[in-house]
N, C-alpha and C. Protein backbone atom coordinates (compact mmCIF):
# COMPACT_ATOMS: atom_id res chain seq x y z
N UNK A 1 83.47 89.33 107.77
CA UNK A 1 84.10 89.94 106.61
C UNK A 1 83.58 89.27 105.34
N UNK A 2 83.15 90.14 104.26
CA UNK A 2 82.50 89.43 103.05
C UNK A 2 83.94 88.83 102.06
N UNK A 3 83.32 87.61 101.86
CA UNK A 3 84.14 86.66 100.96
C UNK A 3 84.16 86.44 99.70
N UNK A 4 85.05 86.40 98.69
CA UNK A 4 84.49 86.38 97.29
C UNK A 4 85.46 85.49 96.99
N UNK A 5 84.60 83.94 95.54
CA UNK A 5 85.67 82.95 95.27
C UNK A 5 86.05 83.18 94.20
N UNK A 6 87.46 83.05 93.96
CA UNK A 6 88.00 83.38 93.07
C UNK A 6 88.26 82.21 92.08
N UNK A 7 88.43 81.94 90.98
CA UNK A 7 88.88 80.93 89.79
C UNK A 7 90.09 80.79 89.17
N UNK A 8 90.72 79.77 88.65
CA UNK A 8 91.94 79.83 88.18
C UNK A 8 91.58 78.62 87.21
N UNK A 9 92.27 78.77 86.37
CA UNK A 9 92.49 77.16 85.57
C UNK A 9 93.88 76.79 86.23
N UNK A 10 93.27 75.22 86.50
CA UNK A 10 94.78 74.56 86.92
C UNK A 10 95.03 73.37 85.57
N UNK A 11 95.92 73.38 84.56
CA UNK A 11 96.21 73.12 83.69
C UNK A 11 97.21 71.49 83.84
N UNK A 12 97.37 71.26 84.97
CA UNK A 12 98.12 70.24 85.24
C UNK A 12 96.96 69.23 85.51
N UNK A 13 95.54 69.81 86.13
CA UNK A 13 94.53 68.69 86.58
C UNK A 13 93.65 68.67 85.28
N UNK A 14 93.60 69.94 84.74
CA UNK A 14 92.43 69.79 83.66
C UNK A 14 91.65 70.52 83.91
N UNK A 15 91.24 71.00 85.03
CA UNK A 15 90.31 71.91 85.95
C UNK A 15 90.63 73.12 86.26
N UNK A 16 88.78 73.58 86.88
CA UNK A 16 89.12 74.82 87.96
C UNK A 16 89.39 74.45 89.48
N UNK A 17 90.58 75.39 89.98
CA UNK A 17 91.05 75.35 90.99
C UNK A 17 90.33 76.48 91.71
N UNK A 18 89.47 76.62 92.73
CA UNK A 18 88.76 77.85 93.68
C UNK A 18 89.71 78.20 94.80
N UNK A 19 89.95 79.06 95.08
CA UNK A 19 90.66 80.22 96.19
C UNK A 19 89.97 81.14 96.82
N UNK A 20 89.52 81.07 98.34
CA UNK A 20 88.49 81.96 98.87
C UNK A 20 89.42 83.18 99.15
N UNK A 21 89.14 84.61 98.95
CA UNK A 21 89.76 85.58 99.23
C UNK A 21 88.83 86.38 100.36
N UNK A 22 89.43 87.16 101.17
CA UNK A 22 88.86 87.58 101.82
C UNK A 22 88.84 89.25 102.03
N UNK A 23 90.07 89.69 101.05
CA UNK A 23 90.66 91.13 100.82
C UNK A 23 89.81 91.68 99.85
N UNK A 24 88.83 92.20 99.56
CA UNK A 24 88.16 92.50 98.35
C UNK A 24 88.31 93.91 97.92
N UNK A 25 88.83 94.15 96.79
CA UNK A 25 89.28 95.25 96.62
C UNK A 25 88.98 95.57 95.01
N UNK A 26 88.40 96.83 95.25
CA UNK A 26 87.76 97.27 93.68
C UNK A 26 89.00 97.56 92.82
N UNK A 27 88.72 97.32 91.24
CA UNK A 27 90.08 97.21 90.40
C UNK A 27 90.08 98.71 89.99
N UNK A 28 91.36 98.94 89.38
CA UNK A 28 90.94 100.41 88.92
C UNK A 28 90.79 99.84 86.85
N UNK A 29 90.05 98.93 86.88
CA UNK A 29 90.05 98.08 85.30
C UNK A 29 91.19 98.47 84.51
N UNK A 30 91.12 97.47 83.91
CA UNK A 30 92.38 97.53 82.77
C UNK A 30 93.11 98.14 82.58
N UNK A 31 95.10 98.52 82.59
CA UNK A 31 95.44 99.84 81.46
C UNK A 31 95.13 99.59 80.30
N UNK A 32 95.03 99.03 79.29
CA UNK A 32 94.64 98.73 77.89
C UNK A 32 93.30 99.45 77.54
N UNK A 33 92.43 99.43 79.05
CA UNK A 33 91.22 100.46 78.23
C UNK A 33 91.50 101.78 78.87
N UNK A 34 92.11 102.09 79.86
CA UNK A 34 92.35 103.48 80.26
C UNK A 34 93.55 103.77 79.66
N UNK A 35 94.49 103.10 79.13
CA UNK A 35 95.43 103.57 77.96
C UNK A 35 94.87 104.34 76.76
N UNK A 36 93.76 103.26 75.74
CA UNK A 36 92.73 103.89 74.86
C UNK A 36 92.54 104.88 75.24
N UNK A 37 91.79 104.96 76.50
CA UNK A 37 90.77 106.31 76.55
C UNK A 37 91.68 107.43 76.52
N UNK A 38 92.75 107.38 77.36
CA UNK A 38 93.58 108.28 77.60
C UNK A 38 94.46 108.93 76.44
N UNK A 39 94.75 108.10 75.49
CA UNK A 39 95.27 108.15 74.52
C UNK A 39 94.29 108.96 73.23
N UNK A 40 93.30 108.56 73.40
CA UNK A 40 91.98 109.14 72.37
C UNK A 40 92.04 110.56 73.09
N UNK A 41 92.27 110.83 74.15
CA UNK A 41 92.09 112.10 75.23
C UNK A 41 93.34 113.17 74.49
N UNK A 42 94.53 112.42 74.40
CA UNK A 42 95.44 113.22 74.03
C UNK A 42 95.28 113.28 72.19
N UNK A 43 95.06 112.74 71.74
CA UNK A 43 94.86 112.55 70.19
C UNK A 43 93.71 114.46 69.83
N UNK A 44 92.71 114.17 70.78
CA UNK A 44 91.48 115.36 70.77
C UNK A 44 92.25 116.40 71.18
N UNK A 45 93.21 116.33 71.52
CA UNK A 45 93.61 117.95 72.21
C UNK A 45 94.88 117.97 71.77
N UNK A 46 95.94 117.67 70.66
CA UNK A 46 96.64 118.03 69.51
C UNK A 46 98.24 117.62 70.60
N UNK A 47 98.10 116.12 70.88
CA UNK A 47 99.16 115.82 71.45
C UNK A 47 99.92 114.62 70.54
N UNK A 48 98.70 114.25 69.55
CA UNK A 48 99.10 113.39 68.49
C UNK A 48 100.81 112.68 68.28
N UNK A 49 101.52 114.24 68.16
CA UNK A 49 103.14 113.81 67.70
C UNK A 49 104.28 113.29 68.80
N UNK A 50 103.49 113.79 69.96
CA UNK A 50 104.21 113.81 71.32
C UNK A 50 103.48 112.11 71.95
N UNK A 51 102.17 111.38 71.58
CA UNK A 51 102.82 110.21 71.92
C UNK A 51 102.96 108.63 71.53
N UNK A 52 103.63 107.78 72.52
CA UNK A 52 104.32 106.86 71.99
C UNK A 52 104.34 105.59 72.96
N UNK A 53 105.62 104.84 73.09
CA UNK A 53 105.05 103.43 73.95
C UNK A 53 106.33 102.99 74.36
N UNK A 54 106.74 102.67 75.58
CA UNK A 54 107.58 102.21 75.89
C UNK A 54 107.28 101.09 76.83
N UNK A 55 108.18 99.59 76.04
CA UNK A 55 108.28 98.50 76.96
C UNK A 55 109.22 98.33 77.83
N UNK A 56 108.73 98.20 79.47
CA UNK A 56 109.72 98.01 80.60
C UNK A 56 109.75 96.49 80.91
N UNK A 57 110.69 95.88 80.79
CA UNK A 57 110.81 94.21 81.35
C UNK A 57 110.94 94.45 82.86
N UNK A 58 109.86 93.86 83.28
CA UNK A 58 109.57 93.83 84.94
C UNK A 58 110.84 92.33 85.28
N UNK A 59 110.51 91.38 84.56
CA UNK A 59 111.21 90.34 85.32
C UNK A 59 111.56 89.50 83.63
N UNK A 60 112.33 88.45 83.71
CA UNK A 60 112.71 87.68 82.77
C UNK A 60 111.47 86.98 81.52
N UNK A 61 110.51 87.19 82.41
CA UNK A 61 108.98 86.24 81.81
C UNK A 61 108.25 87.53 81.24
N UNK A 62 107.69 89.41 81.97
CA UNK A 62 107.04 89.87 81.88
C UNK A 62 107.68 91.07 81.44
N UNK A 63 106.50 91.65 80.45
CA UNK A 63 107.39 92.86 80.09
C UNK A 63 105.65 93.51 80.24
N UNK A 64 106.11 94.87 80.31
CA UNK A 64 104.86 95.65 80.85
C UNK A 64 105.18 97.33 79.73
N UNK A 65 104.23 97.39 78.70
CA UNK A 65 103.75 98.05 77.83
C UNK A 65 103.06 99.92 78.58
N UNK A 66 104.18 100.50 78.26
CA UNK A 66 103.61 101.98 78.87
C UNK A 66 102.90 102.70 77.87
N UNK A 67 102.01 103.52 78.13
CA UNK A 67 101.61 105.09 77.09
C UNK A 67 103.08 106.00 77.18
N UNK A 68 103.42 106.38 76.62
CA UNK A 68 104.63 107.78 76.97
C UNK A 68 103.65 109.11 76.21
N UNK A 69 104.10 110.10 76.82
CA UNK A 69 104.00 111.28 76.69
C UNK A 69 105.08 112.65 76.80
N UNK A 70 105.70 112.78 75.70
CA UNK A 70 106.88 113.51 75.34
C UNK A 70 108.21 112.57 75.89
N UNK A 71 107.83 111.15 75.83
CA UNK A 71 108.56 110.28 75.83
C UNK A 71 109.03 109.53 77.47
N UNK A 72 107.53 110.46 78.27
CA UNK A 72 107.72 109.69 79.87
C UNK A 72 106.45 108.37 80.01
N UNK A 73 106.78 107.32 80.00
CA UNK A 73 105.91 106.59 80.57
C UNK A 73 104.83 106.47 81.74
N UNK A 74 104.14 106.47 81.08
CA UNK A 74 102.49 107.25 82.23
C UNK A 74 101.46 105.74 82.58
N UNK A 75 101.53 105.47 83.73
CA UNK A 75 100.59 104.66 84.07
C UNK A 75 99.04 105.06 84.19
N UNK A 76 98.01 104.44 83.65
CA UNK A 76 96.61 104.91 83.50
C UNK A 76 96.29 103.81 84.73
N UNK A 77 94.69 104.75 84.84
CA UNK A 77 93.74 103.75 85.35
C UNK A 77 92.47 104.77 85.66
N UNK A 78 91.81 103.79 85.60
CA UNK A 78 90.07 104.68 85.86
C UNK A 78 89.85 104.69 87.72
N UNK A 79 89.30 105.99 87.70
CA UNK A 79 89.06 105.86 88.64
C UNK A 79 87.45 105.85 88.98
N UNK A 80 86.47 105.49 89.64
CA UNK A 80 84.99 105.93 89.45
C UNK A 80 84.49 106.49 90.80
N UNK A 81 83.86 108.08 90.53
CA UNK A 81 83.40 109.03 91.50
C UNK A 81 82.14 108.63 92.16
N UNK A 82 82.22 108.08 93.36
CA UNK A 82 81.24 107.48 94.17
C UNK A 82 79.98 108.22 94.48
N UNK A 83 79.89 109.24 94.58
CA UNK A 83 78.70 110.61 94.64
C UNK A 83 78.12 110.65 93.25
N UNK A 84 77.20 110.29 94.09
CA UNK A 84 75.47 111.10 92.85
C UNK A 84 75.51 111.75 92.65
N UNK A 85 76.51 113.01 92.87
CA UNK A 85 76.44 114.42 92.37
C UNK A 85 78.00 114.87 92.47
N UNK A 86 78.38 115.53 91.62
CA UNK A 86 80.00 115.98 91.40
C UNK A 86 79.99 117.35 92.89
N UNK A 87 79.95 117.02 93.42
CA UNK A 87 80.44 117.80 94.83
C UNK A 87 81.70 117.52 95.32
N UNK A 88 81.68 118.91 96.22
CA UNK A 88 83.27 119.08 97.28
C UNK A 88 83.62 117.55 98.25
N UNK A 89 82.24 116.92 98.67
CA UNK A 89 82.18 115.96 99.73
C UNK A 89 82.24 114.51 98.94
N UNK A 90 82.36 114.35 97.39
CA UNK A 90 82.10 112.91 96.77
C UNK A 90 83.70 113.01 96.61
N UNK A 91 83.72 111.32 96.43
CA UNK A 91 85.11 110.87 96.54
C UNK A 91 85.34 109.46 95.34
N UNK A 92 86.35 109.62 95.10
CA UNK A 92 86.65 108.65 94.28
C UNK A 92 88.04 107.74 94.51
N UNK A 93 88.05 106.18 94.82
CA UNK A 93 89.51 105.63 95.38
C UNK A 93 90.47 105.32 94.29
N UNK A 94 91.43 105.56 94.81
CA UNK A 94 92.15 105.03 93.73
C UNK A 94 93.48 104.29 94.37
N UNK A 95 93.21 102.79 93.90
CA UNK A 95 94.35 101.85 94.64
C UNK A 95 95.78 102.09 94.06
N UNK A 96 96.52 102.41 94.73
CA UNK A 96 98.13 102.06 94.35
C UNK A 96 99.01 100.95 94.28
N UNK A 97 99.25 100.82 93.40
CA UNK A 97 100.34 99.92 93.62
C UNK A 97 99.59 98.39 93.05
N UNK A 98 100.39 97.28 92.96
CA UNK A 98 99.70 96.42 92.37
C UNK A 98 100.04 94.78 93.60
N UNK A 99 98.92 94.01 93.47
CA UNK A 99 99.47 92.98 94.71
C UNK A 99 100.12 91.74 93.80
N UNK A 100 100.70 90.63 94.92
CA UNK A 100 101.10 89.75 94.36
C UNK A 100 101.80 89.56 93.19
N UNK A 101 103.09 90.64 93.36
CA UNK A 101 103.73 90.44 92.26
C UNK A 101 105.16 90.69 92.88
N UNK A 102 106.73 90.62 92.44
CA UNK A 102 107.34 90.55 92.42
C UNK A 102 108.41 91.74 92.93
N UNK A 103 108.79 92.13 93.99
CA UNK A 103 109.39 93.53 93.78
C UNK A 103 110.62 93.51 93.51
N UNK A 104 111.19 94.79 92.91
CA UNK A 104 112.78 94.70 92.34
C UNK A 104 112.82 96.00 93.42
N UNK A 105 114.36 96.18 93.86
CA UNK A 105 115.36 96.78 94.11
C UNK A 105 115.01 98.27 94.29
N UNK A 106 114.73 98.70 93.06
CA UNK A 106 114.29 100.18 93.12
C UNK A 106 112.57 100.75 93.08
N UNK A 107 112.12 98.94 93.04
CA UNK A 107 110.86 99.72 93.54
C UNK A 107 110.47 100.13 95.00
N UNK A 108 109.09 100.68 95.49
CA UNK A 108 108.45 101.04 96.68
C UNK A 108 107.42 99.74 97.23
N UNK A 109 107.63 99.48 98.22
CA UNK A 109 106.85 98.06 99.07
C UNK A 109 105.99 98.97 100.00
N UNK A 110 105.03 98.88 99.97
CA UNK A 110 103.96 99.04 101.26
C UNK A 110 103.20 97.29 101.56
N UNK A 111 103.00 97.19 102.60
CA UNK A 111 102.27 96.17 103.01
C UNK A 111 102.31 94.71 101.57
N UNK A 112 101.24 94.52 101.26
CA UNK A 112 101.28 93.32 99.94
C UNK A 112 100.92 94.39 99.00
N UNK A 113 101.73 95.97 98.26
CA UNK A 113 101.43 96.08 97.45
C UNK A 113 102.70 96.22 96.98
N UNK A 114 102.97 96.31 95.49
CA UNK A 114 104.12 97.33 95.00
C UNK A 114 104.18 98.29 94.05
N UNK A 115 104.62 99.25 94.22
CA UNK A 115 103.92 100.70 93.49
C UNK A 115 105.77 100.55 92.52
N UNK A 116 105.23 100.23 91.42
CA UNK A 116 106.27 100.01 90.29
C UNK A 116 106.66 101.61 90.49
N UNK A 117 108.04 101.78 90.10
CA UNK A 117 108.78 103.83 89.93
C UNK A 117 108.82 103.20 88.15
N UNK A 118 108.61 102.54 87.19
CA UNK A 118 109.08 103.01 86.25
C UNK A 118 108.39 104.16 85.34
N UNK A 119 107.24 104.19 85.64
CA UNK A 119 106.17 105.72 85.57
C UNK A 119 106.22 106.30 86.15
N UNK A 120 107.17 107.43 86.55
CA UNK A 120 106.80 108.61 87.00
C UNK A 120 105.55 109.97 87.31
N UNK A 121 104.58 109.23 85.94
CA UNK A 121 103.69 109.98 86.40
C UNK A 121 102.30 109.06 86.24
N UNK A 122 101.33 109.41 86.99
CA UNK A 122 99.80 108.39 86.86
C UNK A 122 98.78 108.92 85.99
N UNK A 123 98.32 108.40 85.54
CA UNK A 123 97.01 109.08 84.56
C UNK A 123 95.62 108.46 84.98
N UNK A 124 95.00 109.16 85.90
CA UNK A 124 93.85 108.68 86.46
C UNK A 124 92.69 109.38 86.11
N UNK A 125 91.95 108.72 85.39
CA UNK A 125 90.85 108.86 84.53
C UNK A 125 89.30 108.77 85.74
N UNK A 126 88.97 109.56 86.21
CA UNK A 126 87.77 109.92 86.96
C UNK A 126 86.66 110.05 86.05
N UNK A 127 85.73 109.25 86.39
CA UNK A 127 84.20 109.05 85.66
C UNK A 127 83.39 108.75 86.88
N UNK A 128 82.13 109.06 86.35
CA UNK A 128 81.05 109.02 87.38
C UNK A 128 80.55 107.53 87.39
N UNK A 129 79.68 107.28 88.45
CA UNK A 129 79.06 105.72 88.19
C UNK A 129 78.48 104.94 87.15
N UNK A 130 77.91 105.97 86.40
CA UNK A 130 77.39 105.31 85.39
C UNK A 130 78.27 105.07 83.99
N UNK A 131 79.66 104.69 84.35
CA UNK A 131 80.38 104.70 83.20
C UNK A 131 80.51 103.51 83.16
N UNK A 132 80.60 103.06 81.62
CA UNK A 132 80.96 101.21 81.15
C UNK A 132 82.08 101.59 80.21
N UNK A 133 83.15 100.31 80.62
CA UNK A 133 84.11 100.49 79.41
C UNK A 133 83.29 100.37 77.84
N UNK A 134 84.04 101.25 77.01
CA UNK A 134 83.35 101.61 76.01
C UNK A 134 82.92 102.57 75.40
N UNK A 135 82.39 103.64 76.66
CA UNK A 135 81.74 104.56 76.51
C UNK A 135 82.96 105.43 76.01
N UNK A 136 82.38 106.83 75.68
CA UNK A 136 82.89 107.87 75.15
C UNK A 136 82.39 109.26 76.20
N UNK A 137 83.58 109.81 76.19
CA UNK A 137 83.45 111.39 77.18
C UNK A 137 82.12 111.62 76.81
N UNK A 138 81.39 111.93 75.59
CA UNK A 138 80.56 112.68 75.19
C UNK A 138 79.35 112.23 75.79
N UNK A 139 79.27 110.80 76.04
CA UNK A 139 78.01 109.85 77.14
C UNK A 139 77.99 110.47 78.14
N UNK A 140 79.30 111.11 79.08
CA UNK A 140 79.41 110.84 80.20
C UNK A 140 79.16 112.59 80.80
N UNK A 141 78.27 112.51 82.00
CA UNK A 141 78.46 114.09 82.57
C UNK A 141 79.82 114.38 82.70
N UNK A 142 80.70 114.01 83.12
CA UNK A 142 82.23 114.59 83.28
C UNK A 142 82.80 113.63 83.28
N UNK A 143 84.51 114.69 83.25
CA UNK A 143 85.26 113.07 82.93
C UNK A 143 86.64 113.84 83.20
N UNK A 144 87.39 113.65 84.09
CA UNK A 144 88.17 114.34 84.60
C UNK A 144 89.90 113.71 84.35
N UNK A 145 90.87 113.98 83.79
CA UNK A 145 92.08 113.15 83.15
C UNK A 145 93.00 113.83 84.26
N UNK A 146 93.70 113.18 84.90
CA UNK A 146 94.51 113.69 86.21
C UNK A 146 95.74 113.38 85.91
N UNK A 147 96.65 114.38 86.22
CA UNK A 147 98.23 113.50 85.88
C UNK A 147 98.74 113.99 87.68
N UNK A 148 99.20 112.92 88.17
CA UNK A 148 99.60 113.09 89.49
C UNK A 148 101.26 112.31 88.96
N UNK A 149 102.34 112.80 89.82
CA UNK A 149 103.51 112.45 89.61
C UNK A 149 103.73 111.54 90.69
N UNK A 150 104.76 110.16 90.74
CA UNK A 150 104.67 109.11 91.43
C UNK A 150 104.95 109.97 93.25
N UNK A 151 105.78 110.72 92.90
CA UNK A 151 106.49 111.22 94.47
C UNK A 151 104.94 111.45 95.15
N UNK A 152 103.97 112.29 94.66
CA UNK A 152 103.01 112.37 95.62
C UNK A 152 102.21 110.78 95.98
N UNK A 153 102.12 110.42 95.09
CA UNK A 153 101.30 109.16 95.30
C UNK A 153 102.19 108.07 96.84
N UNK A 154 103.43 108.02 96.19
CA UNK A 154 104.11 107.51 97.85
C UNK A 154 103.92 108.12 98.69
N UNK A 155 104.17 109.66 98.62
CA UNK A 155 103.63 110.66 99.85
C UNK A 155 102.45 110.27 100.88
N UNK A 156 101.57 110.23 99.70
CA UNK A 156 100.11 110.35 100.20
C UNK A 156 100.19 109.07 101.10
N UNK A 157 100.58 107.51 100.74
CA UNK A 157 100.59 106.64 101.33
C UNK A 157 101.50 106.48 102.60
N UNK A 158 102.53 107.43 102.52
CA UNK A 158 103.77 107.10 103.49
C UNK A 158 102.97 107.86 105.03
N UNK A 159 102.66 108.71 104.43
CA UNK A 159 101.18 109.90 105.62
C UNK A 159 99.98 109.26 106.15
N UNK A 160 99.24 108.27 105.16
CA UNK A 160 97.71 108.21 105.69
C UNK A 160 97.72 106.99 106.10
N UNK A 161 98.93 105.85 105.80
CA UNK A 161 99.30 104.37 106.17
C UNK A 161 98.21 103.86 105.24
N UNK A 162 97.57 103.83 104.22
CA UNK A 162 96.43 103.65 103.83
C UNK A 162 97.19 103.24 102.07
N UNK A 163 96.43 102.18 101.38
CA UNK A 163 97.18 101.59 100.45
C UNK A 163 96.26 101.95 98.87
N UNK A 164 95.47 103.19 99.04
CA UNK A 164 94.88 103.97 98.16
C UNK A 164 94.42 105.62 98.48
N UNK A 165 94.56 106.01 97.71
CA UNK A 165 93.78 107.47 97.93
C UNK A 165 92.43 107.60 97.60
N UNK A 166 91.90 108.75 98.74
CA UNK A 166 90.84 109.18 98.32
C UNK A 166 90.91 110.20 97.62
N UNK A 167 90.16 110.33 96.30
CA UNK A 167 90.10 111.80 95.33
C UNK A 167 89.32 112.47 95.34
N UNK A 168 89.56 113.43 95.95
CA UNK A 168 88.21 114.51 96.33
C UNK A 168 88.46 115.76 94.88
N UNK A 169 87.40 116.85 95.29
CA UNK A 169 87.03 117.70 94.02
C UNK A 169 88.67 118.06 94.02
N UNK A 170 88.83 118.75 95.81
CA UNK A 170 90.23 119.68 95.62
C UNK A 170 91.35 118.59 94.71
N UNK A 171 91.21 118.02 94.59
CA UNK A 171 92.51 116.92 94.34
C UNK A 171 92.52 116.98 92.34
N UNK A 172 91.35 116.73 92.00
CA UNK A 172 90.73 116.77 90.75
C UNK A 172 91.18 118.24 89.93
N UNK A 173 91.14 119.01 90.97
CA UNK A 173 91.42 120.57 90.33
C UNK A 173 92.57 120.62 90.23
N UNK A 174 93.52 120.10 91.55
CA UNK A 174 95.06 119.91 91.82
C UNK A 174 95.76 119.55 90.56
N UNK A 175 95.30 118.09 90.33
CA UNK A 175 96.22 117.61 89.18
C UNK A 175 95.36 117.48 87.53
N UNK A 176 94.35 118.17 87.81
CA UNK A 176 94.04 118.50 86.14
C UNK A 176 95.13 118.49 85.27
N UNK A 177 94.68 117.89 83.67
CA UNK A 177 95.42 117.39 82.88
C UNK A 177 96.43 118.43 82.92
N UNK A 178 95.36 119.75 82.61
CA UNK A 178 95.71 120.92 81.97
C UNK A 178 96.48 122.24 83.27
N UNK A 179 96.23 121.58 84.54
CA UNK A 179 96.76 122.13 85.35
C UNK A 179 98.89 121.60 85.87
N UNK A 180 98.96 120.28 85.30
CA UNK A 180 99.83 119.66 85.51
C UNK A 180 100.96 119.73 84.46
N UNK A 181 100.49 119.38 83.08
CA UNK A 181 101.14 119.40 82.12
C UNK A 181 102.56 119.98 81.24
N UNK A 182 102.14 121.73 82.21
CA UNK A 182 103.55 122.02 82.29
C UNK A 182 104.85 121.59 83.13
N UNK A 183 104.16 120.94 84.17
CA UNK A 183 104.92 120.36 85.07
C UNK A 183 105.99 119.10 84.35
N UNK A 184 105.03 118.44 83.51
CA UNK A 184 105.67 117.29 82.87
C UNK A 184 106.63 117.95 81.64
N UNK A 185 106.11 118.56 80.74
CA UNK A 185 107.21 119.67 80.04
C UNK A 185 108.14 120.13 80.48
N UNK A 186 108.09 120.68 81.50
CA UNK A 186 109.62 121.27 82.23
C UNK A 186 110.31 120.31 82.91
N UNK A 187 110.18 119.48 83.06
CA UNK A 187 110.54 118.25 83.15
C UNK A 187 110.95 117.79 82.12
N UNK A 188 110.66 117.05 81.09
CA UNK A 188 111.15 116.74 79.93
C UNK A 188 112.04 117.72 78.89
N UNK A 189 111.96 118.80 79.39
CA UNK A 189 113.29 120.30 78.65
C UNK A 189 114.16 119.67 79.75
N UNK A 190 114.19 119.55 81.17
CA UNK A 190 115.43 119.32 81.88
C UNK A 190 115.98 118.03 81.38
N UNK A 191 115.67 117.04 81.34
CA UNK A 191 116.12 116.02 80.72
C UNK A 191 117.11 116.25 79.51
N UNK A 192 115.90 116.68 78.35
CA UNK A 192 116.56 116.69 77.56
C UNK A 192 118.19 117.67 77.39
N UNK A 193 117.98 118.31 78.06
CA UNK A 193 119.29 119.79 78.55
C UNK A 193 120.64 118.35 78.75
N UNK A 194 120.43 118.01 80.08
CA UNK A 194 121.37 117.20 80.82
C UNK A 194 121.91 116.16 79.74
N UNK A 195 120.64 115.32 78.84
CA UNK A 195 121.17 114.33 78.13
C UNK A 195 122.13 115.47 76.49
N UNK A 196 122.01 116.79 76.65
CA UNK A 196 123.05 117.21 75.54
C UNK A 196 124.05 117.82 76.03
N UNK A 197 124.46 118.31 77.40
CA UNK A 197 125.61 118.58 77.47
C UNK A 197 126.89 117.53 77.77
């Protein structure tokens, strides 16, 4: 099994402390840059007034910074399409859930991950290989903005025992921005209904 060493500063010795891992698992990079992107995404297509930011305190020490959209907190992340060519058969992973961290009460536990519920919905940003943070849609042959809602994402995992999805074309078409969106709207009219009577 391939090994990769990992680094830490240990602040009590003065030093680096090394940790061999043996789980190697591709990141889906930053929300802070798939927040941006995502956010520049909705800015271009006249969502400007609708969004905003909500902080969730995970634990006493950490508080964790959302995108909202008509005021639902949306978790981002990039995903990158493994095929040389945008076909039915290329696939793109996308890990769930986050390791080594803390679970509360009402979240979801699979194996060492935990798939936070305070986003209800995911914003998974599909780019081809040749994408670098930085870039702009207009660099890129495609660029696909997915809103998947948390219930499928447990679904998918509770079915395949598997602690990421694979994103195929059908999946891409499934939860298109523009295919989903009313979903999140009618959603957010029910809300708002319940919170005025």
């Amino acid at each position: 099994m391939a090994k990769i060493t990992d680094f830490k500063l240990d602040f009590s010795a003065g030093g680096k402390e090394t940790e061999e891992s043996l789980d190697i698992k591709v990141s889906n990079f930053k929300s802070g840059e798939s927040d941006a992107f995502f956010r520049e995404f909705l800015m271009e297509n006249g969502y400007s007034k609708d969004i905003g930011f909500k902080d969730v305190r995970i634990s006493e020490k950490l508080t964790v910074r959302y995108i909202t959209l008509f005021g639902y907190p949306i978790k981002t992340h990039f995903a990158i399409w493994r095929a040389e060519k945008d076909t039915k058969r290329g696939k793109a992973v996308y890990w769930i859930g986050d390791r080594n961290i803390i679970a509360r009460k009402e979240d979801y536990v699979v194996d060492n991950r935990v798939i936070r519920v305070d986003a209800l919905w995911h914003c998974v940003i599909v780019v081809p290989k040749t994408f670098k943070v930085g870039m702009s849609k207009k660099e890129l042959k495609f660029v696909d903005i997915l809103l998947i809602p948390i219930n499928d994402l447990i679904h998918a995992v509770e079915t395949s025992k598997q602690l990421y999805i694979e994103i195929r074309k059908e999946h891409r078409e499934k939860y298109l921005f523009t295919n989903q969106i009313d979903n999140l709207i009618r959603g957010e009219q029910c809300l708002r209904q319940s919170q005025d009577e």
